[in-house]
N, C-alpha and C. Protein backbone atom coordinates (compact mmCIF):
# COMPACT_ATOMS: atom_id res chain seq x y z
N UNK A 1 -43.64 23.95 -50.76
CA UNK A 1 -43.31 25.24 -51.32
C UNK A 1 -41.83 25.56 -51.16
N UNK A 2 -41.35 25.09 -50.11
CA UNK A 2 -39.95 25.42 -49.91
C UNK A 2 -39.09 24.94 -50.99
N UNK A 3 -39.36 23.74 -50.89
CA UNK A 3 -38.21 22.56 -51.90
C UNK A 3 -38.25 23.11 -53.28
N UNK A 4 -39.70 23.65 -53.55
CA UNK A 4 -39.33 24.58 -55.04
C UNK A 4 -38.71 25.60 -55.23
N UNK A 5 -38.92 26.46 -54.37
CA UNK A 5 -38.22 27.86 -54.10
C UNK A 5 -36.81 27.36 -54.21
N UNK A 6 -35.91 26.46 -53.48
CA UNK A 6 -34.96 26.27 -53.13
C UNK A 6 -34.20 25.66 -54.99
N UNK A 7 -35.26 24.79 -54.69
CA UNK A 7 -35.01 24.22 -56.42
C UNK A 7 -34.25 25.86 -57.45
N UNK A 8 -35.56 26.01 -57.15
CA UNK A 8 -35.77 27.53 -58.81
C UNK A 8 -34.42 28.18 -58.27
N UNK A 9 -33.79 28.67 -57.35
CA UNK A 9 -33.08 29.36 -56.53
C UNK A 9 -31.94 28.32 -57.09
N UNK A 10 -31.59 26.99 -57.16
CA UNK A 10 -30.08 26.26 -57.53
C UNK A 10 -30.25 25.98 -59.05
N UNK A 11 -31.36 26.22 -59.69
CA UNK A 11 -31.22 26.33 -61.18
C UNK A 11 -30.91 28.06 -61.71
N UNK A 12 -31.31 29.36 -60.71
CA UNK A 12 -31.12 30.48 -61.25
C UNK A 12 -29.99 30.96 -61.04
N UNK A 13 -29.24 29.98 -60.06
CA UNK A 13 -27.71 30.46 -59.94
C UNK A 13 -27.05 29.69 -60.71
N UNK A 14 -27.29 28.50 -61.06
CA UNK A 14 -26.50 27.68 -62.06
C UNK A 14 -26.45 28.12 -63.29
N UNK A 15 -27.72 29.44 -63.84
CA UNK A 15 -27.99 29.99 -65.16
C UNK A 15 -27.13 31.42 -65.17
N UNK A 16 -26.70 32.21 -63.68
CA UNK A 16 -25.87 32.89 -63.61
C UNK A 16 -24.40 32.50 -63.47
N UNK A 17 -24.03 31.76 -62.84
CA UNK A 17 -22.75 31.20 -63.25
C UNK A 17 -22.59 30.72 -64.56
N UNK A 18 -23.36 30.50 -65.27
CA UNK A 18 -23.28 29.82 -67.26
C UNK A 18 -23.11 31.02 -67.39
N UNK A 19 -23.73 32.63 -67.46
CA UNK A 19 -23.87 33.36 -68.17
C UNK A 19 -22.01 34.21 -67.59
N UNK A 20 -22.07 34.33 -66.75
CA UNK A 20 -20.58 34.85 -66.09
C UNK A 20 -19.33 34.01 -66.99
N UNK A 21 -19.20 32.89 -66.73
CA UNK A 21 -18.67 32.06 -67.60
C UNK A 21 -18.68 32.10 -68.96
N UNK A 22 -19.38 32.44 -69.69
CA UNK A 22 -19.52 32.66 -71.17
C UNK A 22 -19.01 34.59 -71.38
N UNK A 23 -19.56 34.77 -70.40
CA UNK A 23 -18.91 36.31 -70.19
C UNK A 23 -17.55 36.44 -70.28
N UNK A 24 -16.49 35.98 -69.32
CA UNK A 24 -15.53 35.54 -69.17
C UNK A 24 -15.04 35.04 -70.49
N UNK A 25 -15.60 34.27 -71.15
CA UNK A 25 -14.74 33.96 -72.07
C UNK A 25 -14.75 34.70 -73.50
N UNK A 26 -15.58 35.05 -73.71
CA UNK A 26 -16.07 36.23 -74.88
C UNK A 26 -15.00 37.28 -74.79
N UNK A 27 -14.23 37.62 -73.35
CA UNK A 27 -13.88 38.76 -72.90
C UNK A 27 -12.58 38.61 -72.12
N UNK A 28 -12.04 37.36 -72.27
CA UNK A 28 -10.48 36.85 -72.17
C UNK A 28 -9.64 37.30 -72.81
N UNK A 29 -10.03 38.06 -74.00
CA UNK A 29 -8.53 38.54 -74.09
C UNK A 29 -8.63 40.25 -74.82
N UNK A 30 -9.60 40.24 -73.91
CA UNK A 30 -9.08 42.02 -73.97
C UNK A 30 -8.55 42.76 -73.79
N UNK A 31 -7.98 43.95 -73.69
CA UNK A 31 -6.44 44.21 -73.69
C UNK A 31 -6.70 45.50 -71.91
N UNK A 32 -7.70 45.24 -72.06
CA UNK A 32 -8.08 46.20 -70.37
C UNK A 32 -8.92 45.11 -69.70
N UNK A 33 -8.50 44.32 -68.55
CA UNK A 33 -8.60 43.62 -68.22
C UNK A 33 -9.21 44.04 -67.26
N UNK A 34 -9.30 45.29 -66.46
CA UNK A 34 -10.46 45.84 -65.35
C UNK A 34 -11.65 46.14 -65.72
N UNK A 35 -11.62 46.35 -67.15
CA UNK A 35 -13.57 46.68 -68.00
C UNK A 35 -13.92 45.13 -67.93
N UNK A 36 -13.17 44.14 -68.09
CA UNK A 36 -13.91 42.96 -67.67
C UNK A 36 -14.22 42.47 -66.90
N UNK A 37 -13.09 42.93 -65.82
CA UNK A 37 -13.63 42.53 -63.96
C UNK A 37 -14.75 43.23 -63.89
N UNK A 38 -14.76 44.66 -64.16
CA UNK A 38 -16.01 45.48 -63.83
C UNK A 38 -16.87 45.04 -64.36
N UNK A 39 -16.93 44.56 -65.38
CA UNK A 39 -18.50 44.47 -66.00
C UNK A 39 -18.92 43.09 -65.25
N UNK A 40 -17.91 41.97 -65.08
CA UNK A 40 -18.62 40.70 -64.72
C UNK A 40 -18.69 40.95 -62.76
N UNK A 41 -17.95 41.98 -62.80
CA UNK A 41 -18.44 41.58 -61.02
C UNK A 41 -20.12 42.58 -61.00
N UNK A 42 -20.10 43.46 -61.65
CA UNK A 42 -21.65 44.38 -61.70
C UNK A 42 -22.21 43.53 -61.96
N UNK A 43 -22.66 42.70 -63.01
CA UNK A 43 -23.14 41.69 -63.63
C UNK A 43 -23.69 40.75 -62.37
N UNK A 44 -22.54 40.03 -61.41
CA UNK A 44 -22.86 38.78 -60.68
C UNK A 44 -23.31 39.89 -59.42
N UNK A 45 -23.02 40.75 -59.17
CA UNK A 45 -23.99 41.34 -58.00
C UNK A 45 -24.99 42.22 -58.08
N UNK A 46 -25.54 42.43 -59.44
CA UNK A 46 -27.26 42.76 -59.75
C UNK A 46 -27.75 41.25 -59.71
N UNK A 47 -27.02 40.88 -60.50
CA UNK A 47 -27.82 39.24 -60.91
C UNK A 47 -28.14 38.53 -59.25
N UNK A 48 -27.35 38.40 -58.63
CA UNK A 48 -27.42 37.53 -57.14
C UNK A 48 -27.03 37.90 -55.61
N UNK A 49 -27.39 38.93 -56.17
CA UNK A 49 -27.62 39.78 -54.43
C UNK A 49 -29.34 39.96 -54.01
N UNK A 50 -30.15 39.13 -53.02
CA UNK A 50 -31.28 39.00 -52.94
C UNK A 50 -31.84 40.52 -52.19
N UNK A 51 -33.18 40.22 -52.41
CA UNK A 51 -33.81 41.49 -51.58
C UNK A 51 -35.39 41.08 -51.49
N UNK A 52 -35.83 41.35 -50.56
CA UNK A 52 -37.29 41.38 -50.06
C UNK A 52 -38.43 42.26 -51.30
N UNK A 53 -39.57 41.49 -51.46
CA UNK A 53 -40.38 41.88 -52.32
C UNK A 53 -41.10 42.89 -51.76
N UNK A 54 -42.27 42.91 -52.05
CA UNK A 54 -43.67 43.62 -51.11
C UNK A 54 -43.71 43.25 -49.88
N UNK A 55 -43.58 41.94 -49.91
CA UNK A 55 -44.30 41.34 -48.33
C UNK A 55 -42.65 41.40 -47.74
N UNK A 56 -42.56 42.01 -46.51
CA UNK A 56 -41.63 41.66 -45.45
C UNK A 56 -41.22 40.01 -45.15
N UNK A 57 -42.07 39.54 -45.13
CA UNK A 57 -42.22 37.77 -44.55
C UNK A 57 -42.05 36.99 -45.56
N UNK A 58 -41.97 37.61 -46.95
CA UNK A 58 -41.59 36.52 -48.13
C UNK A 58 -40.01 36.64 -48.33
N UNK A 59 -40.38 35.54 -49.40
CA UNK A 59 -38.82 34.83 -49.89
C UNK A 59 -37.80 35.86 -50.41
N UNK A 60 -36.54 35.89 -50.16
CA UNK A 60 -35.61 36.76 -50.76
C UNK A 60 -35.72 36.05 -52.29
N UNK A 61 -35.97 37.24 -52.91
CA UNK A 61 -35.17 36.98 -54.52
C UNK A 61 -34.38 37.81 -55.39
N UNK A 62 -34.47 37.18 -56.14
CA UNK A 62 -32.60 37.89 -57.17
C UNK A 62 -33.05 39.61 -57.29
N UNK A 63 -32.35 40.89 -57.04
CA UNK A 63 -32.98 41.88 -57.05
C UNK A 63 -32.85 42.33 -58.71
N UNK A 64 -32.35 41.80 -59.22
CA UNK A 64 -32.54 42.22 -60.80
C UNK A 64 -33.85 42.08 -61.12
N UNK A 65 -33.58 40.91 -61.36
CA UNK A 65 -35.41 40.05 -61.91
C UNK A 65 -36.44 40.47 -61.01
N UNK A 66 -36.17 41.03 -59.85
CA UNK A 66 -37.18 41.45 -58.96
C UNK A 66 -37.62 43.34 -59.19
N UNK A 67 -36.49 43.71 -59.51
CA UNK A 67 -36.93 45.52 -60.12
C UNK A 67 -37.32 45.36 -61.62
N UNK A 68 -37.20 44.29 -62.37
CA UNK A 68 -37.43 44.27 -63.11
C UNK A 68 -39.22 44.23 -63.89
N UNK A 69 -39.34 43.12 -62.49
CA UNK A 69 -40.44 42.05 -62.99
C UNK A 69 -41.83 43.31 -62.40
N UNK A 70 -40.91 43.87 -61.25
CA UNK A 70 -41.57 45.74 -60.31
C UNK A 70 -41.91 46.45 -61.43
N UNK A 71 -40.80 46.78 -62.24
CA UNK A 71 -41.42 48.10 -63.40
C UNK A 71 -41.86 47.77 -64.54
N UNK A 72 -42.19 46.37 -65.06
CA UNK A 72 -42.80 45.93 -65.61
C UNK A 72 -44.27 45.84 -65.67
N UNK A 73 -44.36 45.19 -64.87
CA UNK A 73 -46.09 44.25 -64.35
C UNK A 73 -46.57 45.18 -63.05
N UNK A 74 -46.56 45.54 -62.29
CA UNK A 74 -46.83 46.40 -61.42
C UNK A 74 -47.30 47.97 -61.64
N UNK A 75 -48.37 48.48 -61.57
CA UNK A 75 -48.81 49.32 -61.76
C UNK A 75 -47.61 50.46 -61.03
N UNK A 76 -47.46 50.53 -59.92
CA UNK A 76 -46.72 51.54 -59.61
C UNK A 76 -45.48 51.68 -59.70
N UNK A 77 -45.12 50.74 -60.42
CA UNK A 77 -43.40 50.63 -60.60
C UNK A 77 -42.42 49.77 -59.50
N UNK A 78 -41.15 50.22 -59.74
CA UNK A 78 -40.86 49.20 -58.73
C UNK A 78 -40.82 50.06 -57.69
N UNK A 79 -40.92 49.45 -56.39
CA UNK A 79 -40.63 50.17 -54.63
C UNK A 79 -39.37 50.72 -54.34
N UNK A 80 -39.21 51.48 -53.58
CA UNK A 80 -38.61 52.40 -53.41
C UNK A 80 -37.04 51.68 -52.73
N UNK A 81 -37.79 50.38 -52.14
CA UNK A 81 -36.53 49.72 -51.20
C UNK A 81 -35.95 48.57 -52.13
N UNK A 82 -36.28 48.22 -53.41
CA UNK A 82 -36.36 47.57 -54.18
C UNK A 82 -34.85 48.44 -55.19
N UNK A 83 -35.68 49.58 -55.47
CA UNK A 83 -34.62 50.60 -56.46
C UNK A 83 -33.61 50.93 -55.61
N UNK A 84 -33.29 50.89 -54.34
CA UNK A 84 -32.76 51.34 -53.52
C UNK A 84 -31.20 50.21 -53.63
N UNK A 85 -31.78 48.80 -52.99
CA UNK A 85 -31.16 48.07 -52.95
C UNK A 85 -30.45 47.95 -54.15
N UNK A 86 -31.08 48.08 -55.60
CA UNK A 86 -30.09 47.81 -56.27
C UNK A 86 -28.90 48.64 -57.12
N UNK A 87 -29.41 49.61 -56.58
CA UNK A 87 -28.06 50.70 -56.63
C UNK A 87 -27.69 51.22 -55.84
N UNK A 88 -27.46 50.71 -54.49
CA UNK A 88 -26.22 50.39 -53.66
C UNK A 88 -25.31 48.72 -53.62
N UNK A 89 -26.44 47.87 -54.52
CA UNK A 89 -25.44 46.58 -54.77
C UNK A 89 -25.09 47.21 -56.00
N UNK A 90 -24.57 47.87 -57.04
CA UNK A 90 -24.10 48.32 -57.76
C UNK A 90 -22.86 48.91 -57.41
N UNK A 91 -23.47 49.91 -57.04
CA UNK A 91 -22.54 51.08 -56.27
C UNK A 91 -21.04 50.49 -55.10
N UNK A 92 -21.94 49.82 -55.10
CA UNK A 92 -20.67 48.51 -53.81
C UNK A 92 -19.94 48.41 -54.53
N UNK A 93 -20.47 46.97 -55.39
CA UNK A 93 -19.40 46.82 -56.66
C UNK A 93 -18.51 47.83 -57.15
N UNK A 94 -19.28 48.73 -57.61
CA UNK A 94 -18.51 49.74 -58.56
C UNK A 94 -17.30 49.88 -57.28
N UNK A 95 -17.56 50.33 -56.70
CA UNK A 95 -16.53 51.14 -55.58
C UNK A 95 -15.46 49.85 -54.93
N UNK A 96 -15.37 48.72 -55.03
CA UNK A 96 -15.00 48.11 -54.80
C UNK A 96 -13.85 47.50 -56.11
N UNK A 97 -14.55 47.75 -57.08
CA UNK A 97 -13.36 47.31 -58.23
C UNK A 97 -12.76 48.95 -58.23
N UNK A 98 -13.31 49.86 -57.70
CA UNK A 98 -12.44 50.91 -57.94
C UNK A 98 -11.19 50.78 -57.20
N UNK A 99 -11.40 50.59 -56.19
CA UNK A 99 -10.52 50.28 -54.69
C UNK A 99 -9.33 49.53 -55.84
N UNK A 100 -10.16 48.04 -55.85
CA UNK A 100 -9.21 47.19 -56.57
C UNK A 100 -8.19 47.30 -57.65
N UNK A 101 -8.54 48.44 -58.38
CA UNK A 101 -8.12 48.81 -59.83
C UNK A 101 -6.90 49.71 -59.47
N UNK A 102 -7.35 50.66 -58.62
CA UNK A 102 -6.20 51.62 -57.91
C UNK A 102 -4.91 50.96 -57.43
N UNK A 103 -4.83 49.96 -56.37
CA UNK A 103 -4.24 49.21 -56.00
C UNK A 103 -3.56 48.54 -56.48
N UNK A 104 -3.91 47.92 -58.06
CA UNK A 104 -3.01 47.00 -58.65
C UNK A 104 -2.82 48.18 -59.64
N UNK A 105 -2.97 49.29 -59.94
CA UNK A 105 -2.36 50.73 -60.60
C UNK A 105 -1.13 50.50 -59.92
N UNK A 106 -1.25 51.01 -58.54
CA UNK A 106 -0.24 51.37 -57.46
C UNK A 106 0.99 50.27 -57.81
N UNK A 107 0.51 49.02 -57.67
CA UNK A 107 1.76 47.79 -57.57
C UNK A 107 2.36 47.87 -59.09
N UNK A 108 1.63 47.77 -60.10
CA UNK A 108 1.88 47.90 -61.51
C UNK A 108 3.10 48.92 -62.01
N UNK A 109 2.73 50.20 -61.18
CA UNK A 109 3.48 51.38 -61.77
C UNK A 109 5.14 51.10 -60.83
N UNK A 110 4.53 50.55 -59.70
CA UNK A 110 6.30 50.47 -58.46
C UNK A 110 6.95 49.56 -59.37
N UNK A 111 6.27 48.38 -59.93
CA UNK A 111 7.53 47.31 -60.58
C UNK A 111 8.20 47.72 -61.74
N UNK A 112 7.03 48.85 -62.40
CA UNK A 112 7.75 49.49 -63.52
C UNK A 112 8.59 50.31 -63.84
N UNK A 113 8.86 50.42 -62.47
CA UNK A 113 9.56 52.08 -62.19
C UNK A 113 11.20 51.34 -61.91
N UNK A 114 11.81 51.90 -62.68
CA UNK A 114 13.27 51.68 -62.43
C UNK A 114 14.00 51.52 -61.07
N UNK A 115 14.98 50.51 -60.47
CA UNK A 115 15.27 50.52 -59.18
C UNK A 115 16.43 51.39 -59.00
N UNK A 116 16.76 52.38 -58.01
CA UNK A 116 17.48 53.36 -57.90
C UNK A 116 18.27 52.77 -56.46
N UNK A 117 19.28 53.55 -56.76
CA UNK A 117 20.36 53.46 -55.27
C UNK A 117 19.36 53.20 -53.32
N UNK A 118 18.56 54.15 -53.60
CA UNK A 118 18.01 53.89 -52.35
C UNK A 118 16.47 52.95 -52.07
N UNK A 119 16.15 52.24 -53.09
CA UNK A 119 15.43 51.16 -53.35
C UNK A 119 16.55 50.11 -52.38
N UNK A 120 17.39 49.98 -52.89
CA UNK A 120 18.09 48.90 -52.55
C UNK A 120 18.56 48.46 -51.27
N UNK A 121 18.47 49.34 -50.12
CA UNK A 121 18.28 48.99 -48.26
C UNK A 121 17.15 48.62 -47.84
């Protein structure tokens, strides 16, 4: 049971890295280059940030396909620690390219900014 799990697990990341990659390139030359970080880093951390199913003692899996497969097929929808997890791996992200976006704002606008007399000590 393991060796499959492990299997399905190096073919579902090899199908998320194809899809990131094709992402990436669809989206190389857009002229806002942080709507593309954002979308592909949200993208790779719904897609492959794991989380616990029903059972405590089972296998971590992908929490997308896992809230998904919850409000689908499951009578009661998906669980509460399920919806939980995946909008705070969202929310991470998000807040993390925010961080990022600010920051290279910050450096972007200093190089643009004309150098004056007291720049120069």
């Amino acid at each position: 049971m393991a060796e499959e799990f492990k299997m399905a697990w190096a073919i579902y990341a090899g199908g998320v890295v194809i899809l990131l990659a094709a992402g990436w390139w669809f989206m190389r030359n857009w002229s806002w280059s942080w709507v593309r970080n954002l979308l592909l880093l949200e993208a790779a951390t719904v897609l492959m940030v794991p989380a616990r199913g029903v059972d405590p003692a089972g296998p971590l899996t992908p929490i997308l396909p896992l809230f998904v497969y919850q409000t689908v097929f499951e009578e009661e929808g998906a669980t509460p620690e399920v919806a939980a997890s995946l909008v705070f791996a969202a929310g991470g992200a998000f807040a993390v390219m925010l961080i990022v976006g600010i920051v290279m704002l910050m450096v972007r606008r200093r190089k643009d900014r004309p150098m004056t007399e007291s720049d120069q000590y």
